[in-house]
N, C-alpha and C. Protein backbone atom coordinates (compact mmCIF):
# COMPACT_ATOMS: atom_id res chain seq x y z
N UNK A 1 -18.08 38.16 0.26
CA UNK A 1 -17.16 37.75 -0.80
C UNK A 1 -15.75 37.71 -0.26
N UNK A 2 -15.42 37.14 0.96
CA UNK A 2 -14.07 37.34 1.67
C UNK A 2 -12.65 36.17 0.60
N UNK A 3 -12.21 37.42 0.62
CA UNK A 3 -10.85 36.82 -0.24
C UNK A 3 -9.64 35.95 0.64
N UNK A 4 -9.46 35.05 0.17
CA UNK A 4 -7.90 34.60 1.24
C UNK A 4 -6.59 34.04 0.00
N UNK A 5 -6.14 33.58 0.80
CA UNK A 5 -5.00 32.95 -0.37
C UNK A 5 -4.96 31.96 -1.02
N UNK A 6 -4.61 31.56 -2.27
CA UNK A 6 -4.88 30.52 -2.88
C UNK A 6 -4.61 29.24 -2.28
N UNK A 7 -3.47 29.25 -1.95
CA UNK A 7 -2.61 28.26 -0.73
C UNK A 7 -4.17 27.48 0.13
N UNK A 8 -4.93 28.34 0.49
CA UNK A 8 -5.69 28.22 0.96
C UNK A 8 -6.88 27.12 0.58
N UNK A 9 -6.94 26.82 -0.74
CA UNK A 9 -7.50 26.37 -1.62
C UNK A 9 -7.63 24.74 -1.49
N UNK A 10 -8.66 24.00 -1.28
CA UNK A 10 -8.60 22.03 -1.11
C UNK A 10 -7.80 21.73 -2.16
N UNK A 11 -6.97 20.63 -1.74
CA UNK A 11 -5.62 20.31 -2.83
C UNK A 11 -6.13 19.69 -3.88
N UNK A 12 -5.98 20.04 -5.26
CA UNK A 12 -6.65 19.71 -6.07
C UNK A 12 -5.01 18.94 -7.23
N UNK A 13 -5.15 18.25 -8.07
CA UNK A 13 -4.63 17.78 -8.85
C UNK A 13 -3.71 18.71 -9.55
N UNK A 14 -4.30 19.63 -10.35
CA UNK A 14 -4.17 21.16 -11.43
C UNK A 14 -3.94 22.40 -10.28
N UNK A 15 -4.11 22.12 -8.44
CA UNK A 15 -3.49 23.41 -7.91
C UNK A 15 -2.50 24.21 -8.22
N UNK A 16 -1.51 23.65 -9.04
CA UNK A 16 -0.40 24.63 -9.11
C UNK A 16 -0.56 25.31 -10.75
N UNK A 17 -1.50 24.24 -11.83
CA UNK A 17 -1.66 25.73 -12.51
C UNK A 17 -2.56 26.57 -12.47
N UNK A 18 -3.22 26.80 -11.41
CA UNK A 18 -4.37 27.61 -11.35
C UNK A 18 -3.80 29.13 -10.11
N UNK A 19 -2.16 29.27 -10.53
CA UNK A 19 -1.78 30.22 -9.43
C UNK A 19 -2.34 31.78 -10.00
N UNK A 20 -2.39 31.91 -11.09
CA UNK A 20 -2.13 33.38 -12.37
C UNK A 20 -3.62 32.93 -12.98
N UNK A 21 -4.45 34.40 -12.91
CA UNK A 21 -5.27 34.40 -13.63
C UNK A 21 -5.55 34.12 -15.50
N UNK A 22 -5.73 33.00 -15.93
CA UNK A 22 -5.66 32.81 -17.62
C UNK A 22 -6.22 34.12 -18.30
N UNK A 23 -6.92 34.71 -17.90
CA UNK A 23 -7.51 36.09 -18.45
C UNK A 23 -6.46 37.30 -18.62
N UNK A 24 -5.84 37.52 -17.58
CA UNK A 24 -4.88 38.91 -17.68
C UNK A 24 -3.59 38.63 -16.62
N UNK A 25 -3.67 37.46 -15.83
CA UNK A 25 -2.31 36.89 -15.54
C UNK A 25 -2.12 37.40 -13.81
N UNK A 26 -3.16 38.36 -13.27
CA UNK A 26 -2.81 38.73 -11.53
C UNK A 26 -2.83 37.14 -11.43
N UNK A 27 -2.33 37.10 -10.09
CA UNK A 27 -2.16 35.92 -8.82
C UNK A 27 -3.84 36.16 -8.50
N UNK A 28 -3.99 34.85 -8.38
CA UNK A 28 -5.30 34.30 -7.78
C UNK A 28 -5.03 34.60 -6.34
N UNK A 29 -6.77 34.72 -5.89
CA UNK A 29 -6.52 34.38 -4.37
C UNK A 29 -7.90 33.85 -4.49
N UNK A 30 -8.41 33.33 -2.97
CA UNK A 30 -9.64 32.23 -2.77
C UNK A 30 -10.53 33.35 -2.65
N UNK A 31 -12.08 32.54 -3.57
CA UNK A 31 -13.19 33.48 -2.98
C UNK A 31 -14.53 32.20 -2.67
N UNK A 32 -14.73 32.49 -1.74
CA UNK A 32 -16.53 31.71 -1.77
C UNK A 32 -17.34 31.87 -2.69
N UNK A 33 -17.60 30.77 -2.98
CA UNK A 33 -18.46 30.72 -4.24
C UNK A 33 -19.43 29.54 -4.17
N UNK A 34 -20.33 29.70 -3.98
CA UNK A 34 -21.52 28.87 -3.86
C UNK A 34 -20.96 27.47 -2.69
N UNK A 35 -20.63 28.17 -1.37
CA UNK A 35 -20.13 27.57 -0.55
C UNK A 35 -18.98 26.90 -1.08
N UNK A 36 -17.95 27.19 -1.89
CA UNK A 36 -17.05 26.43 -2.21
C UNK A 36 -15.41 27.56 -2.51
N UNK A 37 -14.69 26.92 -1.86
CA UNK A 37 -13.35 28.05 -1.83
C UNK A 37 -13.01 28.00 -3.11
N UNK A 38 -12.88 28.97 -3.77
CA UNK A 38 -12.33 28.64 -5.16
C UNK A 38 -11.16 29.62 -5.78
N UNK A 39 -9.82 29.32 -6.80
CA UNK A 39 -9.42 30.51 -7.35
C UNK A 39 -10.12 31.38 -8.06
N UNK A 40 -9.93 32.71 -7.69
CA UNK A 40 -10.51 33.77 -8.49
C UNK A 40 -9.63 35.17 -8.76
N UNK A 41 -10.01 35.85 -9.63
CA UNK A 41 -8.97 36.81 -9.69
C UNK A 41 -9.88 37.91 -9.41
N UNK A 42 -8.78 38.62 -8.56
CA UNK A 42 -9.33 39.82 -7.77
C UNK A 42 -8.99 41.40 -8.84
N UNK A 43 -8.52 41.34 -10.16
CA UNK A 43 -8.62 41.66 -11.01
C UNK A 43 -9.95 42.02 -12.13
N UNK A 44 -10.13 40.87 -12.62
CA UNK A 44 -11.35 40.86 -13.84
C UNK A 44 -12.33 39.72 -12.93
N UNK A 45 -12.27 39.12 -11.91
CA UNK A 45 -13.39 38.55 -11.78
C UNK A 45 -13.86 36.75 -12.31
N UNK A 46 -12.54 37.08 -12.95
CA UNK A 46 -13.12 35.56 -13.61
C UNK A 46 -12.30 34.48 -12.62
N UNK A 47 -13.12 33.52 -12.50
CA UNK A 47 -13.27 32.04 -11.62
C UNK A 47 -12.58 31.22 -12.24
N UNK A 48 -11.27 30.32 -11.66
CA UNK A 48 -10.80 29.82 -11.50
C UNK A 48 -11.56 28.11 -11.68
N UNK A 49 -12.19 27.45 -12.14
CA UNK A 49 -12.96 26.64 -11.68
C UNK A 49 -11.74 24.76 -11.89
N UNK A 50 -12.13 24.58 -10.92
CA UNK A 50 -10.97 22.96 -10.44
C UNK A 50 -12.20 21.92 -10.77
N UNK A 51 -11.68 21.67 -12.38
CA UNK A 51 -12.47 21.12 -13.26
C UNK A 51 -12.05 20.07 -12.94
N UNK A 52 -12.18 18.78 -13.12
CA UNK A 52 -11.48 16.74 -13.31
C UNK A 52 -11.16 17.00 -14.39
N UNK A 53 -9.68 16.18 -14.51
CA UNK A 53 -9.01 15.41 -15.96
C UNK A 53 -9.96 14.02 -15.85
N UNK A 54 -10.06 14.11 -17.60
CA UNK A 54 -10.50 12.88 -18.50
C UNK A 54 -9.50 11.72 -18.38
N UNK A 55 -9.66 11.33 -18.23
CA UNK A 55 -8.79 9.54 -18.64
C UNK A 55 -9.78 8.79 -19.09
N UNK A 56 -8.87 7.95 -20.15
CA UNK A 56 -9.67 7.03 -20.63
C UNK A 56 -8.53 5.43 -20.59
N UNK A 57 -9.61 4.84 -20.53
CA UNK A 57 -9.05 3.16 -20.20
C UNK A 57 -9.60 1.89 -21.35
N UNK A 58 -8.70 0.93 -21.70
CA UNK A 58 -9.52 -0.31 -22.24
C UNK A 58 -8.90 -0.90 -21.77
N UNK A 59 -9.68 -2.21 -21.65
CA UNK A 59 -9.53 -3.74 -21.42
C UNK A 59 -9.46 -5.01 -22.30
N UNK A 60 -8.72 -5.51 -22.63
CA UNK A 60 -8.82 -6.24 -23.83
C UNK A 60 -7.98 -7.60 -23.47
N UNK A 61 -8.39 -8.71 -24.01
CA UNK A 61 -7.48 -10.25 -24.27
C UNK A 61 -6.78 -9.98 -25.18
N UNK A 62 -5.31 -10.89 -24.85
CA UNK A 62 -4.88 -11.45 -25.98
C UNK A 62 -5.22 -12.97 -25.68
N UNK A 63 -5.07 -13.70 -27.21
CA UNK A 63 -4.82 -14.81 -26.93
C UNK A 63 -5.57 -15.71 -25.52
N UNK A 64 -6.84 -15.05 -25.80
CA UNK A 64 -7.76 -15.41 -24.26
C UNK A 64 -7.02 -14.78 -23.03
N UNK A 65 -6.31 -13.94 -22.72
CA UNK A 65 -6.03 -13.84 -21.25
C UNK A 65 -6.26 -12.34 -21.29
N UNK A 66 -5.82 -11.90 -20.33
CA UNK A 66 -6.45 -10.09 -20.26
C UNK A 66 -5.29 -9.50 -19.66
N UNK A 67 -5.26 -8.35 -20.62
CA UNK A 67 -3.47 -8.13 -20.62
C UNK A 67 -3.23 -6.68 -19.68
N UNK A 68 -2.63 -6.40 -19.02
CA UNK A 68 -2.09 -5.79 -17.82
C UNK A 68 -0.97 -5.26 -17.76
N UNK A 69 -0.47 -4.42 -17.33
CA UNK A 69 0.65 -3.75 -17.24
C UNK A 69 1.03 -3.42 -15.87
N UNK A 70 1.98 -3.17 -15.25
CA UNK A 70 2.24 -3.13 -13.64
C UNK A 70 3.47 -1.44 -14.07
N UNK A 71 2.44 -0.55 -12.96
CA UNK A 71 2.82 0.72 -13.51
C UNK A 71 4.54 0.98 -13.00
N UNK A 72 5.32 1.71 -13.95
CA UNK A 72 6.14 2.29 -13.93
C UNK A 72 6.31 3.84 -13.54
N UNK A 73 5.17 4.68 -12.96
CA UNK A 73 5.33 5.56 -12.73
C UNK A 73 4.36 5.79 -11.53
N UNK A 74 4.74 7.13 -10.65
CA UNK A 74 3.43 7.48 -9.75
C UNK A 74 2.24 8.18 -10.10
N UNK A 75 1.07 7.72 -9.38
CA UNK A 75 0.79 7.27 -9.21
C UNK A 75 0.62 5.69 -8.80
N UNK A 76 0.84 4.86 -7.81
CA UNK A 76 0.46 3.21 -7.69
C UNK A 76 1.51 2.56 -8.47
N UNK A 77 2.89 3.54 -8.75
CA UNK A 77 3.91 2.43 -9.12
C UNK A 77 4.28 0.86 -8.62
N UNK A 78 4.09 0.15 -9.57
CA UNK A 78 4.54 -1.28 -9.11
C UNK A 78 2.98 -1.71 -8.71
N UNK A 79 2.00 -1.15 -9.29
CA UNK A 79 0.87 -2.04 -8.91
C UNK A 79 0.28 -2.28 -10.76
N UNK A 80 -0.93 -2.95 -10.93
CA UNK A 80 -1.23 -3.75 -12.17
C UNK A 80 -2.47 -2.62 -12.42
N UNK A 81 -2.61 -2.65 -13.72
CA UNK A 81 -3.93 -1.56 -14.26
C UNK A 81 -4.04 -2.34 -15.91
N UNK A 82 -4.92 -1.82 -16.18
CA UNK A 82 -5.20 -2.10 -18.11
C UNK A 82 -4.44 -0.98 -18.53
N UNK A 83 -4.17 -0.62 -19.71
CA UNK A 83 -3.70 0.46 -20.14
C UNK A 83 -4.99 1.73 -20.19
N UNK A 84 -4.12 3.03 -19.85
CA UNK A 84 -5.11 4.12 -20.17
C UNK A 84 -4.48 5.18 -19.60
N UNK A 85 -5.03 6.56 -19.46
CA UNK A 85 -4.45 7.41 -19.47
C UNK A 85 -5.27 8.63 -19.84
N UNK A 86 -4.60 10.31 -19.60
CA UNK A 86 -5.45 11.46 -19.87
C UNK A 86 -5.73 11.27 -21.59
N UNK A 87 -6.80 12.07 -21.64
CA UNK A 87 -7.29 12.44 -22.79
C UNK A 87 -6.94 13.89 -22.94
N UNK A 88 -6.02 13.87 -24.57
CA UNK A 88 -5.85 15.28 -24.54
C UNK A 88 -6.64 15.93 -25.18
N UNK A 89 -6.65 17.41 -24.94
CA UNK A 89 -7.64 18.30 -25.28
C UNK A 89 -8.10 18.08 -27.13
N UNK A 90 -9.30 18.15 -27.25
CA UNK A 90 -9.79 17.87 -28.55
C UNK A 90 -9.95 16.14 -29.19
N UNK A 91 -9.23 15.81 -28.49
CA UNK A 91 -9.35 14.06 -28.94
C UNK A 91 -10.48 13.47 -28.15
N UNK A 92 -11.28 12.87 -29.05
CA UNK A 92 -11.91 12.13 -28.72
C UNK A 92 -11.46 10.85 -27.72
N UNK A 93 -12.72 10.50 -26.75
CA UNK A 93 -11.98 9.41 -25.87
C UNK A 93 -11.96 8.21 -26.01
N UNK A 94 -12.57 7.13 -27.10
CA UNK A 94 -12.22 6.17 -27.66
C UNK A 94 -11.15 6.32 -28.04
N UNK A 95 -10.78 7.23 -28.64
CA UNK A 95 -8.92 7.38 -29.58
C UNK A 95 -8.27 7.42 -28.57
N UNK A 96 -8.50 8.44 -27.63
CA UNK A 96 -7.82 8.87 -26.18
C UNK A 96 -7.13 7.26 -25.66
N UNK A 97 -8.09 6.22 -25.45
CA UNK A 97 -8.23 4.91 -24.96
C UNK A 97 -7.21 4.02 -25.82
N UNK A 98 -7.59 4.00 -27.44
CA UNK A 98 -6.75 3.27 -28.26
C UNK A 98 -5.09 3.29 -28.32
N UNK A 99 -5.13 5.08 -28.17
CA UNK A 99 -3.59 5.63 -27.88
C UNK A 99 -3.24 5.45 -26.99
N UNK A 100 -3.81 5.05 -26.25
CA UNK A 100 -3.08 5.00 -24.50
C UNK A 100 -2.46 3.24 -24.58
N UNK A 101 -3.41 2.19 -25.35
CA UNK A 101 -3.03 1.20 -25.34
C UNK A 101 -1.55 0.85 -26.15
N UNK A 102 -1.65 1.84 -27.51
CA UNK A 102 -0.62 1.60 -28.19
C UNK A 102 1.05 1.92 -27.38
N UNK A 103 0.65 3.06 -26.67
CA UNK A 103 1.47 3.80 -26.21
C UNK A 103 2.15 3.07 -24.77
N UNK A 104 1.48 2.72 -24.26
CA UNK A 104 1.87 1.54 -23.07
C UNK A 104 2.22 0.43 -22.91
N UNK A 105 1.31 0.02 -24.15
CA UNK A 105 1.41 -1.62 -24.44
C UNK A 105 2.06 -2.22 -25.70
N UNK A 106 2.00 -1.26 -26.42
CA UNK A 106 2.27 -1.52 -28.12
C UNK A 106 1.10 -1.97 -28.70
N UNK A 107 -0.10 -2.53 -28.35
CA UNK A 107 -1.11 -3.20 -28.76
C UNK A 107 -1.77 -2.45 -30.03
N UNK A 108 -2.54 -2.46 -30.66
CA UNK A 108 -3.62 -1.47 -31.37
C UNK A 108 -4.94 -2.50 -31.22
N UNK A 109 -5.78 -1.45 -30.79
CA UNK A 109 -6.97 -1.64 -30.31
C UNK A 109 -7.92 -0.88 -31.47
N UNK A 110 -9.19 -1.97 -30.92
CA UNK A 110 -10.15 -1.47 -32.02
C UNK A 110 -11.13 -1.05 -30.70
N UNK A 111 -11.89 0.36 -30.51
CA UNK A 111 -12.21 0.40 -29.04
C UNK A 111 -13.59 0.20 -29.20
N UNK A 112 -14.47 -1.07 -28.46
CA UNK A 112 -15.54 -1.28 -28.67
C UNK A 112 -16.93 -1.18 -28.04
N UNK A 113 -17.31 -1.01 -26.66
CA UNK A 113 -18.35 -1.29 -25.91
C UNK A 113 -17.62 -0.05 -24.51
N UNK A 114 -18.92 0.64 -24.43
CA UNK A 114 -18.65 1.45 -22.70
C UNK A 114 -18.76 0.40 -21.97
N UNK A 115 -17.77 0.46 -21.24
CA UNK A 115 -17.37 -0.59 -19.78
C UNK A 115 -18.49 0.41 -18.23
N UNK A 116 -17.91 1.72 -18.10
CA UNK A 116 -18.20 2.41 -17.29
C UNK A 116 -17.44 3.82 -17.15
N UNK A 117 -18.15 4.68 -16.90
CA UNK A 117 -17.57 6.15 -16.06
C UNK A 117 -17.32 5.86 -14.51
N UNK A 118 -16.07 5.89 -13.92
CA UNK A 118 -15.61 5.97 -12.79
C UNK A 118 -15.08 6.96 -11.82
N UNK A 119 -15.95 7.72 -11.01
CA UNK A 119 -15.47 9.33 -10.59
C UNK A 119 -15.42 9.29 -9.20
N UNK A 120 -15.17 9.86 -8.43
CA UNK A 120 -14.84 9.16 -6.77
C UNK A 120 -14.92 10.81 -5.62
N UNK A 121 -14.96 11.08 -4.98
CA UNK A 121 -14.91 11.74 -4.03
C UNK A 121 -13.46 12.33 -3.92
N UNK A 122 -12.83 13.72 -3.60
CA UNK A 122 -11.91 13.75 -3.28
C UNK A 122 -10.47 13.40 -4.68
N UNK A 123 -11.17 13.15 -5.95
CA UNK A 123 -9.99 12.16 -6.64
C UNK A 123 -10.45 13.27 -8.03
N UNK A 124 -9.60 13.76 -8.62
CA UNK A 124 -9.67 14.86 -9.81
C UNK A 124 -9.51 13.93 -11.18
N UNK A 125 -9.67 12.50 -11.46
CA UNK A 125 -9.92 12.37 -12.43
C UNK A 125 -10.68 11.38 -12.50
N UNK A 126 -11.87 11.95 -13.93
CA UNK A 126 -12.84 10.76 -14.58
C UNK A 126 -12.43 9.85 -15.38
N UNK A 127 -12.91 8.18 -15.06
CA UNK A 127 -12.02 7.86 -15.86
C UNK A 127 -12.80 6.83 -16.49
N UNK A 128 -13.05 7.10 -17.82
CA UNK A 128 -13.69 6.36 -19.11
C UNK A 128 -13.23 5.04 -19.56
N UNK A 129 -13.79 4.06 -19.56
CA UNK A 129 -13.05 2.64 -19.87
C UNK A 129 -13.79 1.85 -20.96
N UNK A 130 -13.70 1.41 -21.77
CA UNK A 130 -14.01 0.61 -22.49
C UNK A 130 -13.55 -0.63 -22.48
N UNK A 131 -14.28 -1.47 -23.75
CA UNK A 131 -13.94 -3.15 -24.06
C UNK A 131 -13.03 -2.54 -25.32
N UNK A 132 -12.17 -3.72 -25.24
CA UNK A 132 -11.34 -3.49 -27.01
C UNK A 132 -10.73 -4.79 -27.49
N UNK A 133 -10.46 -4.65 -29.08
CA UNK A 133 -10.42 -5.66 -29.55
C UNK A 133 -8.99 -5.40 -30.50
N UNK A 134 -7.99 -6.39 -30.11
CA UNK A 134 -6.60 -6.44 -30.87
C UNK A 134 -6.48 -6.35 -31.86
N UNK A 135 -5.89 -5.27 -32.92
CA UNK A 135 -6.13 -5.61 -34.45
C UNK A 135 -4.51 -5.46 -34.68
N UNK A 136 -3.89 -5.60 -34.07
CA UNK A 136 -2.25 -5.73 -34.43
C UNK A 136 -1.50 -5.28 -33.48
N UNK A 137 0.11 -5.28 -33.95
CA UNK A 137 1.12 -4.84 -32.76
C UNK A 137 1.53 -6.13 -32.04
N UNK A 138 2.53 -5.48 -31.04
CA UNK A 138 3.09 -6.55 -30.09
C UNK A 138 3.01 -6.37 -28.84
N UNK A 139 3.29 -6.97 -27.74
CA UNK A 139 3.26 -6.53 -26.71
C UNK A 139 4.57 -5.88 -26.18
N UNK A 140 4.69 -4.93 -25.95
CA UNK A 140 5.90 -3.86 -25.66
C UNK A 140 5.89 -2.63 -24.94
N UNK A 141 6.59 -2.28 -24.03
CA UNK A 141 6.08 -1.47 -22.93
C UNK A 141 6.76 0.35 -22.74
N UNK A 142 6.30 0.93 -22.39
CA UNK A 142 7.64 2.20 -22.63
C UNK A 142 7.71 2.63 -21.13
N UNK A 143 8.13 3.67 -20.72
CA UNK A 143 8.61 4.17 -19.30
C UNK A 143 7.65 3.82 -18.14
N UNK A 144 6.18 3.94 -18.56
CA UNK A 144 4.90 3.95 -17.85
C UNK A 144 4.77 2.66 -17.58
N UNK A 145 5.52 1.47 -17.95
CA UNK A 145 5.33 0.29 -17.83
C UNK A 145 6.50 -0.87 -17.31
N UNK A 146 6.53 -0.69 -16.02
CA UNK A 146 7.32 -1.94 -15.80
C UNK A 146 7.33 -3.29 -15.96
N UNK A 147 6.53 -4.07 -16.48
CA UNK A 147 6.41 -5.34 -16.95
C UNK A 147 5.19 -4.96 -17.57
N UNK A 148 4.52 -5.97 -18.54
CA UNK A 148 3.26 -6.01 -19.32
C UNK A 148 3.56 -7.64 -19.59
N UNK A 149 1.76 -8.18 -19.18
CA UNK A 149 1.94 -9.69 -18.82
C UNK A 149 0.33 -9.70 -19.08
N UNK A 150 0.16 -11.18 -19.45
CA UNK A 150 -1.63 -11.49 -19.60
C UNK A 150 -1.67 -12.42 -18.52
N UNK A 151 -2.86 -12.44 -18.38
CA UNK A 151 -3.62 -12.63 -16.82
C UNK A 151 -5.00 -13.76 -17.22
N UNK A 152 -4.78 -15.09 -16.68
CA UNK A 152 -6.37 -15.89 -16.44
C UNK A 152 -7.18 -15.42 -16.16
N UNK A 153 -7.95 -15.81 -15.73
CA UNK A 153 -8.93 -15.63 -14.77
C UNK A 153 -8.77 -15.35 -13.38
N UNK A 154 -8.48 -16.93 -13.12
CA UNK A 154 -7.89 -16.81 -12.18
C UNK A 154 -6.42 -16.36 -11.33
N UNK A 155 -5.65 -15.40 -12.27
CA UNK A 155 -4.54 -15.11 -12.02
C UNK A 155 -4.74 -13.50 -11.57
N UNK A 156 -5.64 -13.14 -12.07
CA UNK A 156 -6.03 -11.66 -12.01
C UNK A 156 -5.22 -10.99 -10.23
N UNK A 157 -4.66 -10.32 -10.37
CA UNK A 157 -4.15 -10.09 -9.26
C UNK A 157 -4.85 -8.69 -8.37
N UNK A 158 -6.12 -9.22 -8.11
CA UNK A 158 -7.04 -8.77 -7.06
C UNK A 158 -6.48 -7.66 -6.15
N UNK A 159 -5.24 -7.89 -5.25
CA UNK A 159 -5.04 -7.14 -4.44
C UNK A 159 -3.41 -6.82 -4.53
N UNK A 160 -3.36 -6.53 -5.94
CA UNK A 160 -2.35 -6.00 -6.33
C UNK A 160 -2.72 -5.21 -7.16
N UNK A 161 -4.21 -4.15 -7.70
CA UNK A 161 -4.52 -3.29 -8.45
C UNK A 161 -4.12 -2.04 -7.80
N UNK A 162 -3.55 -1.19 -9.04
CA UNK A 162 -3.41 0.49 -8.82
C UNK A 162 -4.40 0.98 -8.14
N UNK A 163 -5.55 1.00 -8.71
CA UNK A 163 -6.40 2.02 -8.31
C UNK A 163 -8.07 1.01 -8.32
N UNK A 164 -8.81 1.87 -7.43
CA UNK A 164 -10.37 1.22 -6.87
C UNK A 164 -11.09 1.07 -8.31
N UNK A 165 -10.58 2.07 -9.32
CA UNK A 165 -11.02 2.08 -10.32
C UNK A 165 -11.15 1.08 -11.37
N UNK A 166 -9.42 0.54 -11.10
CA UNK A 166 -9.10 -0.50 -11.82
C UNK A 166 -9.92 -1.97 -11.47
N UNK A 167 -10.07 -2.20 -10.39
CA UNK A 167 -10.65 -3.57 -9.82
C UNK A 167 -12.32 -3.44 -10.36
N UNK A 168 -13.02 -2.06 -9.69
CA UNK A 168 -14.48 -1.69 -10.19
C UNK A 168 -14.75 -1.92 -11.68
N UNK A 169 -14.05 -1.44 -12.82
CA UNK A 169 -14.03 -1.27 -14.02
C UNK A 169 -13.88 -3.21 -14.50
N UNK A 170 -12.36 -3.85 -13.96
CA UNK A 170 -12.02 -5.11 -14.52
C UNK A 170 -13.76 -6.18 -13.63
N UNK A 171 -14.49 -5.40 -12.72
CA UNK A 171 -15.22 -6.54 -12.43
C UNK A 171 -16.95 -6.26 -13.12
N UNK A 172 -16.72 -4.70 -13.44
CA UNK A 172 -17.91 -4.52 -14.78
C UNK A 172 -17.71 -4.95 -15.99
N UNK A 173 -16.45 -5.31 -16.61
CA UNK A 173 -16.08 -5.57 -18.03
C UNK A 173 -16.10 -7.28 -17.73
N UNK A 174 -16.08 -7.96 -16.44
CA UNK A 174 -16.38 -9.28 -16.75
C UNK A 174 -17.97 -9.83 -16.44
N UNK A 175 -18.60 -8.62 -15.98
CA UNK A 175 -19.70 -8.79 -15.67
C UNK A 175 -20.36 -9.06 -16.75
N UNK A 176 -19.92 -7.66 -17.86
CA UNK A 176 -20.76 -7.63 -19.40
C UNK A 176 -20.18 -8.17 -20.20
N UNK A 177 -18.88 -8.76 -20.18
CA UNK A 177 -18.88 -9.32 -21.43
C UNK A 177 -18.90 -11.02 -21.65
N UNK A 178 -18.67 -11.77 -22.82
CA UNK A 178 -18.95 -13.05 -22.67
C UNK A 178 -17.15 -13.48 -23.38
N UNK A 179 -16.06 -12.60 -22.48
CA UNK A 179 -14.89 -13.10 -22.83
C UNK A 179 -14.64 -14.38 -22.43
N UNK A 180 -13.91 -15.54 -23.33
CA UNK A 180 -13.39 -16.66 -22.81
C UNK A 180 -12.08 -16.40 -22.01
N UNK A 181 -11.92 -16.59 -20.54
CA UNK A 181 -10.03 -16.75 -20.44
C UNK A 181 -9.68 -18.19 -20.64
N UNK A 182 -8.27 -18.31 -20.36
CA UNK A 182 -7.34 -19.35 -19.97
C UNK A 182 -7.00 -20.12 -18.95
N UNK A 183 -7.28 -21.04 -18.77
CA UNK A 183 -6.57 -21.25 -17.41
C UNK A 183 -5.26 -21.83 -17.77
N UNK A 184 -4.72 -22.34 -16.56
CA UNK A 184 -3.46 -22.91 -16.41
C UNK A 184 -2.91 -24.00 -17.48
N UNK A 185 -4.04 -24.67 -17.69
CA UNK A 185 -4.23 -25.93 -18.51
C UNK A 185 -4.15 -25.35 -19.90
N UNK A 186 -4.73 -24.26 -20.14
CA UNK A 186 -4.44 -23.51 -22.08
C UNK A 186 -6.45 -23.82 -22.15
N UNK A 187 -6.70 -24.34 -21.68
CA UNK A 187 -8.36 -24.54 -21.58
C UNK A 187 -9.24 -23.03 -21.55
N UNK A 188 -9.71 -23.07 -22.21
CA UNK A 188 -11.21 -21.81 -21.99
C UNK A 188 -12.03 -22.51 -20.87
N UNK A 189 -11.75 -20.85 -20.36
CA UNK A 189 -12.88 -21.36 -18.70
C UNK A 189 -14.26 -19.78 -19.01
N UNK A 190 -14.75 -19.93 -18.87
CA UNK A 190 -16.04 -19.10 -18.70
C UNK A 190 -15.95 -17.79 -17.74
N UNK A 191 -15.77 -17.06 -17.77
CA UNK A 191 -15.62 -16.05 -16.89
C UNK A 191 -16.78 -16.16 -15.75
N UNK A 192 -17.88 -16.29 -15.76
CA UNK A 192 -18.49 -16.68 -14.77
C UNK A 192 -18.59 -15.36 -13.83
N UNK A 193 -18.61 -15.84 -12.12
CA UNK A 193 -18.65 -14.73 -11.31
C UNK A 193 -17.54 -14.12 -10.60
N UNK A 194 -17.47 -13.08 -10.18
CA UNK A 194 -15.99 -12.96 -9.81
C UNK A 194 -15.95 -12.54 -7.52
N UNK A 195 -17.53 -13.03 -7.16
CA UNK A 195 -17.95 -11.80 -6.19
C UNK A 195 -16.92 -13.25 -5.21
């Protein structure tokens, strides 16, 4: 059961609040635990465990195109994502998803179809995405958002996405759904294949 220092600990997302035991408040230090370094308190015993944050995501058209935001903050500042974001404790993650749209985008979403669960190696958050459907609002952006813009088909900016998540998720939500986009022309084009 060899103890070391928390410091010691694989860098996790939540490392820095996991310094003080939540039970009675000693300083953590590392213990092995089912082959895995973990905080624990050398106090009462109780485990530290370096759980993943929830995020939740939707994808939605306006006006046939598929609307995007190019982030304002770090993470992947200055790169393009759908709206989304953590889920806070007790909220459900459809709402989690709807609020994240309102809150980024101004949009209100009606949140409709699982897109996919996206979880990765090495990366502390799961991130829940859905399809959604516009039921009011405008398009309007707050700190998290440096521009917010709708996207063709073919405009989709491939290798300008935030995260692996974002590209994986936007190429399952055109896989399953039977959205019309826009092209250049104002024409409905078929979403079709994207490989």
């Amino acid at each position: 059961m060899g103890h070391s220092s928390v410091s010691d600990l694989p860098a996790h997302s939540h490392q820095s609040l996991v310094n003080y035991c939540e039970r009675c408040g000693t300083v953590l230090t590392g213990r092995q635990i089912d082959g895995k370094l973990l905080p624990a308190c050398p106090a009462c015993d109780h485990i530290g465990y370096l759980d993943p944050k929830v995020a939740a995501g939707v994808i939605f058209t306006l006006n046939g195109e598929l609307v995007l935001l190019k982030r304002g903050i770090e993470p992947s500042v200055g790169k393009w994502v759908f709206p989304g974001g953590y889920v806070d404790r007790g909220e459900p993650v459809p709402v989690g998803a709807a609020r994240e749209a309102r809150e980024e985008v101004g949009m209100e979403i009606a949140v409709e179809d699982l897109i996919g669960v996206y979880s990765y190696p090495d990366v502390a958050v799961v991130l829940i995405v859905y399809s959604g459907k516009v039921t009011g609002g405008e398009l309007k952006g707050n700190f998290e958002s440096q521009e917010i813009r709708t996207f063709g088909m073919s405009e989709i900016p491939w290798d300008d996405l935030a995260f692996r998540s974002t590209a994986e998720a936007l190429k399952d939500w055109i896989a399953l759904s039977s959205v019309q986009f826009r092209g250049a022309d104002g024409a409905a084009k078929d979403t079709g294949s994207i490989n």
